[in-house]
Protein backbone atom coordinates (compact mmCIF):
# COMPACT_ATOMS: atom_id res chain seq x y z
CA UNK A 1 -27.62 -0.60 8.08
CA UNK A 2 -28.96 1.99 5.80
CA UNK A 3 -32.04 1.32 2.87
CA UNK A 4 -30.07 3.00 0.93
CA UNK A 5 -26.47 1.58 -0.14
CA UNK A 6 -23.88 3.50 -2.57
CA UNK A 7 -24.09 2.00 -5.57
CA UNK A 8 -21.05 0.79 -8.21
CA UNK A 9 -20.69 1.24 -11.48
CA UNK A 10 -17.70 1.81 -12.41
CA UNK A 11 -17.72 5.54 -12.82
CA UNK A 12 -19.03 7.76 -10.19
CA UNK A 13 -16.51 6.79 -7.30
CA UNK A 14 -14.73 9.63 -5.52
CA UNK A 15 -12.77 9.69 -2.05
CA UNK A 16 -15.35 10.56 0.07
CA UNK A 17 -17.23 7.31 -1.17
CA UNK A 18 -14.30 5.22 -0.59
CA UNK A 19 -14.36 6.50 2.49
CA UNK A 20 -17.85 6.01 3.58
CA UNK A 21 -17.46 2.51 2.27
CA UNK A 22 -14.50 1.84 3.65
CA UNK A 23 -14.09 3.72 7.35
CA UNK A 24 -18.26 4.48 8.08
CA UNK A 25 -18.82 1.14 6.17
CA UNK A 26 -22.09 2.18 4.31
CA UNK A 27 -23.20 -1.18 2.84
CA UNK A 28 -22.52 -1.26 -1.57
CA UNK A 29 -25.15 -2.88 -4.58
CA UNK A 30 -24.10 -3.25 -7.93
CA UNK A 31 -26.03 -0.69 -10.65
CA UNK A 32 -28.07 -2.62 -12.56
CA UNK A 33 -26.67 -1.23 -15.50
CA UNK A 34 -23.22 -3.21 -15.46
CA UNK A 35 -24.70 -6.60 -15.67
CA UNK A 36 -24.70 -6.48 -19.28
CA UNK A 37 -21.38 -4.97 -19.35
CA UNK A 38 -19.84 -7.87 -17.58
CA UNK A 39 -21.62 -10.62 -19.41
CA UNK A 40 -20.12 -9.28 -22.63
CA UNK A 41 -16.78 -9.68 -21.49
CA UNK A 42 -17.25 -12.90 -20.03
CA UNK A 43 -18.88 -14.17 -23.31
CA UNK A 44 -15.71 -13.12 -25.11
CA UNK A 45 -13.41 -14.88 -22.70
CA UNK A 46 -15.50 -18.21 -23.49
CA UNK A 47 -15.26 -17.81 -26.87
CA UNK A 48 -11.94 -17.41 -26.57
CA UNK A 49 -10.93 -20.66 -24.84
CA UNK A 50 -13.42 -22.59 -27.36
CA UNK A 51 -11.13 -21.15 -30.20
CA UNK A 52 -7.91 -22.19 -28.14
CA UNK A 53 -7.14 -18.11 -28.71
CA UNK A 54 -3.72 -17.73 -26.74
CA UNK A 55 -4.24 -14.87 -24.97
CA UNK A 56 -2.25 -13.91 -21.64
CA UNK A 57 -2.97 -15.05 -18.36
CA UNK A 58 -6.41 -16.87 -19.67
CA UNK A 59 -4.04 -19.75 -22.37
CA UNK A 60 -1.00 -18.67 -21.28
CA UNK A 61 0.74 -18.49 -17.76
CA UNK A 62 2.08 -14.82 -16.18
CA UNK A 63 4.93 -12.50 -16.46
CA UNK A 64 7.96 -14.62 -17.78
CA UNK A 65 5.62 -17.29 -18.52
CA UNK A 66 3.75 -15.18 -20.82
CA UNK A 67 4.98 -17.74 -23.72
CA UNK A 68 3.65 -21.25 -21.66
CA UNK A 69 0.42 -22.35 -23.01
CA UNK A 70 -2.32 -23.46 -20.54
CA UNK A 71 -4.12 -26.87 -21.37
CA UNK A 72 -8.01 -26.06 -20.75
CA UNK A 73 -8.40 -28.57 -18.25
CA UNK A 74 -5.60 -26.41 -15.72
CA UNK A 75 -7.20 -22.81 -16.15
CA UNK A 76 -8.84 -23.27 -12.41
CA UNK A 77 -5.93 -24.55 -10.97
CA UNK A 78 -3.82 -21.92 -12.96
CA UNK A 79 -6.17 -18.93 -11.67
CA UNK A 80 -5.77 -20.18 -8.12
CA UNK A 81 -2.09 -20.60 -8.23
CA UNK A 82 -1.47 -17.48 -9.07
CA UNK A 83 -2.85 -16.28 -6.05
CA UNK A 84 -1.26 -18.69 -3.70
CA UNK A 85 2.34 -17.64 -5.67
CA UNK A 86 1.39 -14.10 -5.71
CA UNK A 87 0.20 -13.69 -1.78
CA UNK A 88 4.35 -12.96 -0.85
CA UNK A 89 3.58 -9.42 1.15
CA UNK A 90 5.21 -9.50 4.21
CA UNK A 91 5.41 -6.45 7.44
CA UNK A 92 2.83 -5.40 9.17
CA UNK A 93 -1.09 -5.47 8.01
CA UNK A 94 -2.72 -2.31 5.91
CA UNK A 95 -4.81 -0.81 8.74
CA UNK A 96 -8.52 -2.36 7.92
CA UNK A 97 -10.06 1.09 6.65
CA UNK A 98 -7.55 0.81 3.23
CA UNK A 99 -8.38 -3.24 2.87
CA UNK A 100 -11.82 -2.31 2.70
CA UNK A 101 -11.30 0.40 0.31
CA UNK A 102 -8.85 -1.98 -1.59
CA UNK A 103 -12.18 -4.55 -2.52
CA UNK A 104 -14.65 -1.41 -2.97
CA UNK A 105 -12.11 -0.36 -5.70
CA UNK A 106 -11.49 -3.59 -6.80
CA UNK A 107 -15.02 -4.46 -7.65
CA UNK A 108 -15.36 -0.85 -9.07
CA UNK A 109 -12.93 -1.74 -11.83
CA UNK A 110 -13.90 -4.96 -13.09
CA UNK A 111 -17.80 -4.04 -13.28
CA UNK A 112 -16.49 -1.92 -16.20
CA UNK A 113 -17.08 -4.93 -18.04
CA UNK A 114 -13.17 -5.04 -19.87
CA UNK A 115 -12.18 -8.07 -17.58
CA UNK A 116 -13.98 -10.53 -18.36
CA UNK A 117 -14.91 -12.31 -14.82
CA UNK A 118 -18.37 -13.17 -13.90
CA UNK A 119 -20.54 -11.19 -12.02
CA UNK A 120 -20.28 -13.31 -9.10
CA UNK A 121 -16.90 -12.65 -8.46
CA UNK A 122 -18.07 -8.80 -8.05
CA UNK A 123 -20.75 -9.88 -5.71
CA UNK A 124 -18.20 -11.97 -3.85
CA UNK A 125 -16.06 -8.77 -3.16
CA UNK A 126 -19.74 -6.84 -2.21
CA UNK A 127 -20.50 -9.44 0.55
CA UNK A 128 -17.02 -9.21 1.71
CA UNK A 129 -17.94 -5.48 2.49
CA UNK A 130 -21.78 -6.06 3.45
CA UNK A 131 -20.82 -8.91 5.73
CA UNK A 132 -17.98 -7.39 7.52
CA UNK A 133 -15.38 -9.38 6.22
CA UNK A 134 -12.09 -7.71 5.81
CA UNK A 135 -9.22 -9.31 4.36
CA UNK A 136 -5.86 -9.11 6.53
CA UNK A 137 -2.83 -7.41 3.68
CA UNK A 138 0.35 -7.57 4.38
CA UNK A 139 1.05 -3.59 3.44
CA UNK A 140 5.02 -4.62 2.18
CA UNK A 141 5.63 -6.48 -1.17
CA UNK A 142 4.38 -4.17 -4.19
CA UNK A 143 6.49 -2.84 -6.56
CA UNK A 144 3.75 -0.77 -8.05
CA UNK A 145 3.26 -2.22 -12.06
CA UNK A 146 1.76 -5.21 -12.77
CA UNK A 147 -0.69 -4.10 -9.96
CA UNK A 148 -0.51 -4.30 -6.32
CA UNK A 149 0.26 -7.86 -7.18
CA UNK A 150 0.89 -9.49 -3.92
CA UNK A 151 -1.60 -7.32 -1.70
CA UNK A 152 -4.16 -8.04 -3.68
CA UNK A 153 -3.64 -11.97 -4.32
CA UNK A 154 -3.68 -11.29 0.07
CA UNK A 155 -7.26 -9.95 -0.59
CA UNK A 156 -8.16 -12.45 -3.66
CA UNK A 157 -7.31 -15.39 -1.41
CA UNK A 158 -9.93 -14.55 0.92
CA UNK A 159 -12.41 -14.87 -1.61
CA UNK A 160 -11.59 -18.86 -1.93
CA UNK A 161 -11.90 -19.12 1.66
CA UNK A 162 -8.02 -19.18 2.17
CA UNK A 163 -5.44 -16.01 3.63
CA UNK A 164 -6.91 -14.12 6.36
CA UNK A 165 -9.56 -12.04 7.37
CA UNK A 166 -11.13 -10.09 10.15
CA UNK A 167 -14.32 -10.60 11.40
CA UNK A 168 -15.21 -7.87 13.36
CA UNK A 169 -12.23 -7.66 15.71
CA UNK A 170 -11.23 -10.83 15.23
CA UNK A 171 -8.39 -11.89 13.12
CA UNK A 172 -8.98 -15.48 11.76
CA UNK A 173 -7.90 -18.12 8.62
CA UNK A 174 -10.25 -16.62 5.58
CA UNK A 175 -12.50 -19.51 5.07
CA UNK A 176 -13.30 -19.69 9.11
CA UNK A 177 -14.38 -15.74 8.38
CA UNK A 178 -16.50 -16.75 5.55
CA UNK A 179 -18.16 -19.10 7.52
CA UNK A 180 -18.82 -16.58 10.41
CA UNK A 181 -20.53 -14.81 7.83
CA UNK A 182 -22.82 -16.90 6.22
CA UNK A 183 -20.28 -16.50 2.78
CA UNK A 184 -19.69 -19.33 0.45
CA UNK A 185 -16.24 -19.63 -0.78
CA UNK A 186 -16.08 -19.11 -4.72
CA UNK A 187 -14.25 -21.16 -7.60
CA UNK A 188 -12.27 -19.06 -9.99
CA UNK A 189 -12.45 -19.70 -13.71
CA UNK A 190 -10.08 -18.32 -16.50
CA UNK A 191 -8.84 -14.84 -16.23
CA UNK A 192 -10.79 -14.10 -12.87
CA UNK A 193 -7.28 -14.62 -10.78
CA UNK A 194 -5.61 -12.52 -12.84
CA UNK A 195 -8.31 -9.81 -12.88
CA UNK A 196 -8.43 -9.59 -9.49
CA UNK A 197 -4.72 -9.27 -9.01
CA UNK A 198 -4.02 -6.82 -11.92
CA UNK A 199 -4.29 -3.48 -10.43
CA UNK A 200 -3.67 -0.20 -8.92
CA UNK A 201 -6.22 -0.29 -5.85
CA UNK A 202 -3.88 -1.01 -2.99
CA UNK A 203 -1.87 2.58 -3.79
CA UNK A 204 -4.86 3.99 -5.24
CA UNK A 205 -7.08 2.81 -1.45
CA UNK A 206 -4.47 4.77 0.23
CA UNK A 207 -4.36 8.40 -2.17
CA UNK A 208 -8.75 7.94 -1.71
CA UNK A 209 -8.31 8.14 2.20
CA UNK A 210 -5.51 10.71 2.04
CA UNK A 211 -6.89 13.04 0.06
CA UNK A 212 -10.08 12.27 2.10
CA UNK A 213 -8.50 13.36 5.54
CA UNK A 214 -5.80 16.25 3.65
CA UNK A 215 -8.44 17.46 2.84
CA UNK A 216 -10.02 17.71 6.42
CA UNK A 217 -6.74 18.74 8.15
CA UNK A 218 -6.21 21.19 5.56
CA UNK A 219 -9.27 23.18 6.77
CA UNK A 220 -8.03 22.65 10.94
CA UNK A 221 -4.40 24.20 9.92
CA UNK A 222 -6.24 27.38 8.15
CA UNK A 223 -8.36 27.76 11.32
CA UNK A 224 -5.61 26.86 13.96
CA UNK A 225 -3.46 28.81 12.19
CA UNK A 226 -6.02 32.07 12.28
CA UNK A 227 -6.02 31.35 16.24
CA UNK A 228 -2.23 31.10 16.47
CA UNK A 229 -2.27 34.84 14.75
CA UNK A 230 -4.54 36.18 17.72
CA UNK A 231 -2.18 34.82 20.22
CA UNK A 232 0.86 35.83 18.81
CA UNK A 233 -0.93 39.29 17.97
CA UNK A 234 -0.52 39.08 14.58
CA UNK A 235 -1.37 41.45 11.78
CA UNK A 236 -4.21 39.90 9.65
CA UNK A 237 -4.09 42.85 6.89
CA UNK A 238 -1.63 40.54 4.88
CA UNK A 239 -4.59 38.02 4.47
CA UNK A 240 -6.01 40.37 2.29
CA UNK A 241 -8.44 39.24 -0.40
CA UNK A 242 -6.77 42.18 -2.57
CA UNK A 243 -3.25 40.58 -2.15
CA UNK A 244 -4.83 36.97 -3.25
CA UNK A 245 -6.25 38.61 -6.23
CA UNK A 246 -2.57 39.83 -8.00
CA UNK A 247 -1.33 36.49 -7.54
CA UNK A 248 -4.28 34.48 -8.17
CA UNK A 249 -3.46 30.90 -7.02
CA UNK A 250 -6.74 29.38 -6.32
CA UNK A 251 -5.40 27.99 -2.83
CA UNK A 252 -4.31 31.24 -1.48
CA UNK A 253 -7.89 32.86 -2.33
CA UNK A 254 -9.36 30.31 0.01
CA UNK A 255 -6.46 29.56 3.02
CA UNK A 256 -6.53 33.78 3.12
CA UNK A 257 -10.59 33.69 3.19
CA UNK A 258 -10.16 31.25 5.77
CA UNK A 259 -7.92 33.04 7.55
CA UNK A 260 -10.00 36.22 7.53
CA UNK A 261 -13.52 34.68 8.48
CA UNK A 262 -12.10 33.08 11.27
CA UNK A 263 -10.13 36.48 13.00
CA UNK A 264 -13.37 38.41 12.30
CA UNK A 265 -14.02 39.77 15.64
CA UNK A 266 -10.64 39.32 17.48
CA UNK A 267 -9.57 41.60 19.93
CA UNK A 268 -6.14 40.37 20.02
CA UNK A 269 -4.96 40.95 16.60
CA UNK A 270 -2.95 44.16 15.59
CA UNK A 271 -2.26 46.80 12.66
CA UNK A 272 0.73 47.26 11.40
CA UNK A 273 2.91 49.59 13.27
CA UNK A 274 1.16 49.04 16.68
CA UNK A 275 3.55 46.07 17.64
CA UNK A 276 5.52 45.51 14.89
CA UNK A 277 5.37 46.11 11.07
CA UNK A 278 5.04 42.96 9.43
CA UNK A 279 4.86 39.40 10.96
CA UNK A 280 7.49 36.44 10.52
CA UNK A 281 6.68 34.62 7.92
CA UNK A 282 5.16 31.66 9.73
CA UNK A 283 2.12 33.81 10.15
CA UNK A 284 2.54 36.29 7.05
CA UNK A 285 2.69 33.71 4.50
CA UNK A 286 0.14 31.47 5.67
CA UNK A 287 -2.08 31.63 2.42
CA UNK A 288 1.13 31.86 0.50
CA UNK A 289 1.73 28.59 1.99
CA UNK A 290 -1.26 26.60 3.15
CA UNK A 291 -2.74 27.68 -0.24
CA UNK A 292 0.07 26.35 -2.10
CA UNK A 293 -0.55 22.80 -0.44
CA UNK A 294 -4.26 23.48 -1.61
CA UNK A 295 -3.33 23.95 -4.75
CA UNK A 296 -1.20 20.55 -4.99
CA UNK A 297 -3.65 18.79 -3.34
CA UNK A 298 -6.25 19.58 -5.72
CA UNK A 299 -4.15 18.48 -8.58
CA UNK A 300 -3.31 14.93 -6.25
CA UNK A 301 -7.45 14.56 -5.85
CA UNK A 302 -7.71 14.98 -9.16
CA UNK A 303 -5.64 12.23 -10.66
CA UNK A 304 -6.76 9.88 -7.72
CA UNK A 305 -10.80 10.49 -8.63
CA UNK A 306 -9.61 9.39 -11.95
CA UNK A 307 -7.94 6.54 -11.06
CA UNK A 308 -10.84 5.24 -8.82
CA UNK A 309 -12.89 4.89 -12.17
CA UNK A 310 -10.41 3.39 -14.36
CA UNK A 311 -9.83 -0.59 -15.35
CA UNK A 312 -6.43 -1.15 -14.85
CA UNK A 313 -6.01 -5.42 -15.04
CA UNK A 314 -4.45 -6.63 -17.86
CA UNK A 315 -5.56 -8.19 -20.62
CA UNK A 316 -8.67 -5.87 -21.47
CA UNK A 317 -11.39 -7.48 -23.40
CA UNK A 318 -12.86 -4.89 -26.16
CA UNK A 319 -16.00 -6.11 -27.76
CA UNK A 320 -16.14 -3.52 -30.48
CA UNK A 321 -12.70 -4.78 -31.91
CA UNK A 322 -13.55 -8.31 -30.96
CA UNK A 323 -9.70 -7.66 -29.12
CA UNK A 324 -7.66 -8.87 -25.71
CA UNK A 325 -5.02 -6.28 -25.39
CA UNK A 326 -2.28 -6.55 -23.48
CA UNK A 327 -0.76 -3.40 -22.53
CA UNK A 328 0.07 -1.40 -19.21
CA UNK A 329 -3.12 0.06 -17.47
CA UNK A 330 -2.17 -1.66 -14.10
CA UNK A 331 0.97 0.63 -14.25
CA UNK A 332 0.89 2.58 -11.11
CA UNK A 333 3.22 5.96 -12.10
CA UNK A 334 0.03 8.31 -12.23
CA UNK A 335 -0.57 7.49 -8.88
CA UNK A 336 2.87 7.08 -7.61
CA UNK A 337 4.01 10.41 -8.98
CA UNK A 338 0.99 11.85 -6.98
CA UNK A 339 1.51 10.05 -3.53
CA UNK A 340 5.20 11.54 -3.93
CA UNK A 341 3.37 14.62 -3.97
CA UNK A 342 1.17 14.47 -1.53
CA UNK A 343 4.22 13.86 1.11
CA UNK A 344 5.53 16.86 0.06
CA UNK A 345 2.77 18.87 0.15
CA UNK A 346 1.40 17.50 3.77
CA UNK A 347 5.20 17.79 5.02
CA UNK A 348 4.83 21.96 4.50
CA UNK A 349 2.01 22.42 6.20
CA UNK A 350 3.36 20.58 9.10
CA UNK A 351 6.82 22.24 8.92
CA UNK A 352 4.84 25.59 8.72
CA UNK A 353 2.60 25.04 11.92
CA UNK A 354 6.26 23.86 14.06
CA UNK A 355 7.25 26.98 13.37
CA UNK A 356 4.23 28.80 14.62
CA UNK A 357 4.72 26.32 17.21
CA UNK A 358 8.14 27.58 18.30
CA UNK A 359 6.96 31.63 18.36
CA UNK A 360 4.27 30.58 20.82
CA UNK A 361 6.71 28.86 23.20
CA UNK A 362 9.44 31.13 23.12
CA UNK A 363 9.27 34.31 24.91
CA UNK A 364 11.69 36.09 22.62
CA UNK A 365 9.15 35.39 20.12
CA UNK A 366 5.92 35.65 21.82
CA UNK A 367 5.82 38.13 24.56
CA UNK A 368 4.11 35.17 26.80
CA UNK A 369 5.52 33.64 29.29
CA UNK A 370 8.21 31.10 28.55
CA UNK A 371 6.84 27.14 27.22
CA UNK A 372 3.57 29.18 28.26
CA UNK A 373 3.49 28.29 31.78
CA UNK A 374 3.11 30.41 34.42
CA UNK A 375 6.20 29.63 37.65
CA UNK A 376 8.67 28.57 34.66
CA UNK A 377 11.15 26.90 36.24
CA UNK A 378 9.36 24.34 38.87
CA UNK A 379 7.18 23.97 35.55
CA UNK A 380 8.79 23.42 31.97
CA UNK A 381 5.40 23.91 30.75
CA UNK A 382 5.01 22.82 26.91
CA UNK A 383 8.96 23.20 25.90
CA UNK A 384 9.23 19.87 24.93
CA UNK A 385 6.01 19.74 22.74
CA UNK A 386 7.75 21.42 20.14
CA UNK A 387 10.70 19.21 20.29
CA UNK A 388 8.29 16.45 20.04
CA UNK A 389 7.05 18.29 16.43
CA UNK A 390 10.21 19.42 15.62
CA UNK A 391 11.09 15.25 15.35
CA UNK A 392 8.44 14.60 13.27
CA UNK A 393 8.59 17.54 10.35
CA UNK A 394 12.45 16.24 10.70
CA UNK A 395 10.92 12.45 9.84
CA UNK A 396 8.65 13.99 6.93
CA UNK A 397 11.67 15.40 5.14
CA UNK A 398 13.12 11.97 5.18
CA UNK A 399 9.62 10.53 4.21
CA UNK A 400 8.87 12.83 1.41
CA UNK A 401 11.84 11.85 -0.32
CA UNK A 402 10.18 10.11 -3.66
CA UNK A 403 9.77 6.63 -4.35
CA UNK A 404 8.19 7.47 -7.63
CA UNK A 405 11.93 7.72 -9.00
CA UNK A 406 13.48 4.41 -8.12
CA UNK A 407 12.73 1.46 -10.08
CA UNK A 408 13.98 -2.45 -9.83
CA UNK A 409 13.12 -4.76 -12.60
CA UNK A 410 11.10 -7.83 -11.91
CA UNK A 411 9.69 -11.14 -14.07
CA UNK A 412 13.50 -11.98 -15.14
CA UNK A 413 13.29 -8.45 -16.70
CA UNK A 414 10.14 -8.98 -18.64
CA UNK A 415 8.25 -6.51 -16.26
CA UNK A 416 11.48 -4.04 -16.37
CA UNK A 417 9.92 -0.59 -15.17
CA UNK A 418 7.90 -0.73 -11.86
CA UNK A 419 6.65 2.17 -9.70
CA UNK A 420 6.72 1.33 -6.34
CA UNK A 421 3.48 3.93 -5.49
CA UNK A 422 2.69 1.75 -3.03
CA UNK A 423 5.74 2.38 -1.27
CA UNK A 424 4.90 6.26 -2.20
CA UNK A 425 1.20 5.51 -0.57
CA UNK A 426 2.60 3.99 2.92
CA UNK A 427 4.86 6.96 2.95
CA UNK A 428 2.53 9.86 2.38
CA UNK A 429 0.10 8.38 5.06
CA UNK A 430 2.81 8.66 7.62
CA UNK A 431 3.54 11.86 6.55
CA UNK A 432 -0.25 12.29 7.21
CA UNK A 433 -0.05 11.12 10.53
CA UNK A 434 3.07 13.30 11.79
CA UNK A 435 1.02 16.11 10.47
CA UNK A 436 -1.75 16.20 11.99
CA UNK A 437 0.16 15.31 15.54
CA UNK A 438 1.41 18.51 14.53
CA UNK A 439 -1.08 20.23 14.38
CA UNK A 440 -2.48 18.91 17.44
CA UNK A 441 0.04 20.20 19.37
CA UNK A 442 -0.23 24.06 17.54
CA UNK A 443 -3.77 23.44 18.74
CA UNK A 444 -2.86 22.97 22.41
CA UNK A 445 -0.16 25.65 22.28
CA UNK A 446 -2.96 27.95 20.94
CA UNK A 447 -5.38 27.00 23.19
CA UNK A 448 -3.20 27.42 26.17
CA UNK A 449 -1.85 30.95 24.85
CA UNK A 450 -4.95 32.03 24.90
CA UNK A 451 -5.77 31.28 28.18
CA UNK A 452 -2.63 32.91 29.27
CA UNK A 453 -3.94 36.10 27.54
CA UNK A 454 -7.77 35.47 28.02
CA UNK A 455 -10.27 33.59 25.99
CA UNK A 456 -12.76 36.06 25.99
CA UNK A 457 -10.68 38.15 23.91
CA UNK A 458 -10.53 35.71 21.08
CA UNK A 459 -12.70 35.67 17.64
CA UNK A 460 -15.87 34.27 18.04
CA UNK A 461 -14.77 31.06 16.03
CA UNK A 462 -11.30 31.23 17.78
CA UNK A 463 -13.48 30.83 20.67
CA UNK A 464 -15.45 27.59 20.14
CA UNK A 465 -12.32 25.80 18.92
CA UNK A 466 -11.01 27.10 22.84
CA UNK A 467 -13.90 25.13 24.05
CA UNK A 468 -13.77 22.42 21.97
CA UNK A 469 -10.45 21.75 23.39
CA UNK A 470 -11.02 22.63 27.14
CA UNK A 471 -14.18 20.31 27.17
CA UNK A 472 -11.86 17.41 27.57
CA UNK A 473 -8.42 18.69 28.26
CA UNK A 474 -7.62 21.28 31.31
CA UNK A 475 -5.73 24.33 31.32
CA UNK A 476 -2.15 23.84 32.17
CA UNK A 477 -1.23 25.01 35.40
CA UNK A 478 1.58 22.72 36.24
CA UNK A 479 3.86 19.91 34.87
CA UNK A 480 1.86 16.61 34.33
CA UNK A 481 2.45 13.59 31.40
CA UNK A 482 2.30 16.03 27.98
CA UNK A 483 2.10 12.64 25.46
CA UNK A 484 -1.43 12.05 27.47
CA UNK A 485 -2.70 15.88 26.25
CA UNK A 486 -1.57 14.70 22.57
CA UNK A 487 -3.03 11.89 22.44
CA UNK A 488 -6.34 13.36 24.01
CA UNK A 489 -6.20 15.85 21.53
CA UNK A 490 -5.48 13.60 18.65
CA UNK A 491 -8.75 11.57 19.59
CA UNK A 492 -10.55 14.89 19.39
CA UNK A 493 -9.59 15.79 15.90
CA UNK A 494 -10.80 12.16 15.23
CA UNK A 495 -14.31 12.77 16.55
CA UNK A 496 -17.42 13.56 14.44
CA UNK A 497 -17.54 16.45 16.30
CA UNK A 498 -14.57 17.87 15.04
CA UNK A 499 -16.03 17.44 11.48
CA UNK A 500 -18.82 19.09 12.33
CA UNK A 501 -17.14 22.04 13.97
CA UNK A 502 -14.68 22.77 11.28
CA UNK A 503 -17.65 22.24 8.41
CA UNK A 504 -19.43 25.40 10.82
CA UNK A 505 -16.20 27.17 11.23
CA UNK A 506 -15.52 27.47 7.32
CA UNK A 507 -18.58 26.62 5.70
CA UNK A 508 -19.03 30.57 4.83
């Protein structure tokens, strides 16, 4: 493990942190500095119960039972309670990556020191991370406001050595998982429940990672794109940096610097008038397009790096007006609106690159040789890998429709507005996923154009993403299993090495 472990304090978090933490699993500290912060707040929820101060969820029960006043010798049993009542998520578990960013955001809000639980309940969430414990979430059940109440009661229950966890790849009651780890199980005390309960990190875990790997993709469907121009021998003067400049969308500049670095050197690429005039748009709007994702997806990063740093349990404790608020920071409509968003915007660039897909494979298009196989016919070549993208840009339309929009009250009405960003969240991951099978199979088309028309005629970058592929997966000289080639190629994008080539590729 490395000497030297990101640190938390409640304000420098961003997504490529969370996903360090949570998919390279860098081990976390506390900053010294929030100690203080979180003593303050606990003092004040002492005080509190010594002056029999009702206050919600610390003297009073939850939700509907905002008005039931707690006896001080039930605040432990009312703390753990909740989480039993709460843990109701049902479906299929969050994949581990976005539990693990779930309790690295957690523990980044409450060491903010406006929630007024002890500083061992943010060490409990550390060795969770250190240790390799990862909570098992049911990724169904949130409506969004009031928190990610029942996946994170999933996660708080692990804490008291109850739900479940993984250890390592082994799925396993929580307190058997603590006890693989060396981890003593920890006692709530008033208002640490509810803290840990009260929040936005289950939606907010999954817009960290997404932006994370949009982000990534984003830079494979500017260079994949570049290569599909070669093959289809397109006409790069429409990438032109003085075209960007008259409509100056900050995403265009780059996608259309992209797009130009990368052809530099092609000998397959055109004027216009040798072939044709102008391209379809599919290639000639690429920066119009791409960059308009870009642009969106900037806006989606930044409301999610804000997020990641904000408190968002309810009450808060302010010192300075001696004050527990109750109001709505565990709302989750910043985030939601955002994850709506992000659909959308990962949905175009994958409904862009089937349609590059399509001009490679057909000949009317292309000028190649139909599905891009040579002895068509005995061989259907790669005709059916654009039906197979053509099903899932269909499925994005009907996943980028926005959850952000619905609403169903909940509490017997008290809690009458909800989100449902977490439904937003599971939705613009999928998205996610369909688009970057889709551009894994633009990348094999590409790749297998090219060899139709010769490698050695492609850009210098063009080039090493030709090898990149062909290191693992073969030309195509005749019909074999195409899902096998997909999923080859979809590990690829997943290796380090593809990070590394892409960072090369664009880094100028």
């Amino acid at each position: 493990m490395s000497q030297h472990p990101i640190r938390i304090d409640g304000r420098s978090m961003t997504p490529e942190l969370v996903y360090q933490v949570a998919v390279r699993k860098k081990p976390v500290a506390l900053d010294p500095e929030v100690a203080t912060k979180m003593a303050t707040s606990r003092r004040m929820v002492e005080r509190y119960l010594s002056e029999e101060r009702v206050v919600y969820g610390v003297t009073t029960g939850f939700g509907r039972f905002s008005d039931v006043v707690i006896p001080q010798e039930s605040r432990q049993t009312l703390q753990l309670n909740l989480l039993r009542s709460h843990a109701a998520g049902v479906g299929a578990p969050f994949d581990p990556a976005i539990s693990r960013a779930m309790v690295l955001l957690r523990a980044n809000a409450l060491v903010q020191g406006y929630s007024g639980v002890r500083r061992e309940v943010v060490e409990a969430l550390i060795l969770l991370l250190n240790q390799g414990v990862t909570p098992v979430i049911p990724s169904q059940g949130s409506v969004g406001a009031s928190g990610d109440l029942a996946p994170l009661a999933h996660l708080a229950l692990v804490l008291v050595g109850e739900g479940e966890a993984w250890w390592g790849e082994h799925r396993m009651p929580g307190g058997q998982a603590l006890a693989a780890a060396g981890i003593t199980p920890i006692r709530l005390d008033a208002k640490e429940g509810l803290a840990l309960i009260n929040g936005t990190q289950a939606m907010t875990a999954m817009g960290a990672l997404g932006v994370h790997r949009a982000e990534f993709l984003a830079n494979w469907a500017d260079a994949v794109g570049a290569m599909t121009t070669e093959v289809l021998r397109g006409i790069p003067g429409a990438f032109s940096d003085a075209v960007a400049k008259v409509r100056p969308h900050p995403g265009h500049a780059r996608s259309a610097a992209n797009l130009r670095h990368m052809l530099q050197g092609s000998q397959l690429t055109t004027i216009a008038g040798d072939l044709r005039v102008q391209d379809a748009y599919s290639i000639r709007c690429m920066p119009q397009v791409h960059g308009a994702s870009r642009d969106g997806l900037a806006h989606i990063a930044s409301v999610v790096g804000r997020e990641l740093n904000s408190v968002t349990d309810n009450p808060l404790l302010f010192e300075s007006l001696d004050s527990a608020i109750s109001a709505g920071n565990f709302h989750g409509q910043p985030v939601a609106l955002v994850l709506d968003y992000l659909a959308i915007v990962l949905a175009e660039w994958a409904n862009i690159s089937e349609r590059r897909i399509e001009r490679m494979v057909n000949p009317a298009l292309s000028g190649l040789p139909a599905f891009l196989v040579e002895q068509g016919g005995i061989n259907s070549g790669l005709m059916i890998a654009q039906y197979t993208a053509a099903s899932l840009v269909s499925e994005n339309k009907v996943l980028a429709h926005p959850s952000s929009v619905d609403s169903i009250p909940t509490s017997a009405n008290q809690e009458d507005h909800v989100s449902m960003g977490t439904t937003a969240g599971r939705k613009a991951l999928q998205v996610l996923e369909n688009m970057r099978t889709v551009l894994a199979i633009e990348i094999l088309c590409a790749t297998q154009a090219a060899d139709l028309l010769g490698p050695a005629l492609l850009s210098p970058r063009s080039r090493q993403i030709y090898d990149f592929v062909r290191q693992q997966i073969p030309t195509w000289d005749q019909d074999r299993v195409l899902s096998y080639d997909i999923e080859e190629m979809l590990r690829r994008l997943e290796s380090d090495e593809a990070f590394a080539l892409i960072h090369s590729l664009l880094e100028a």
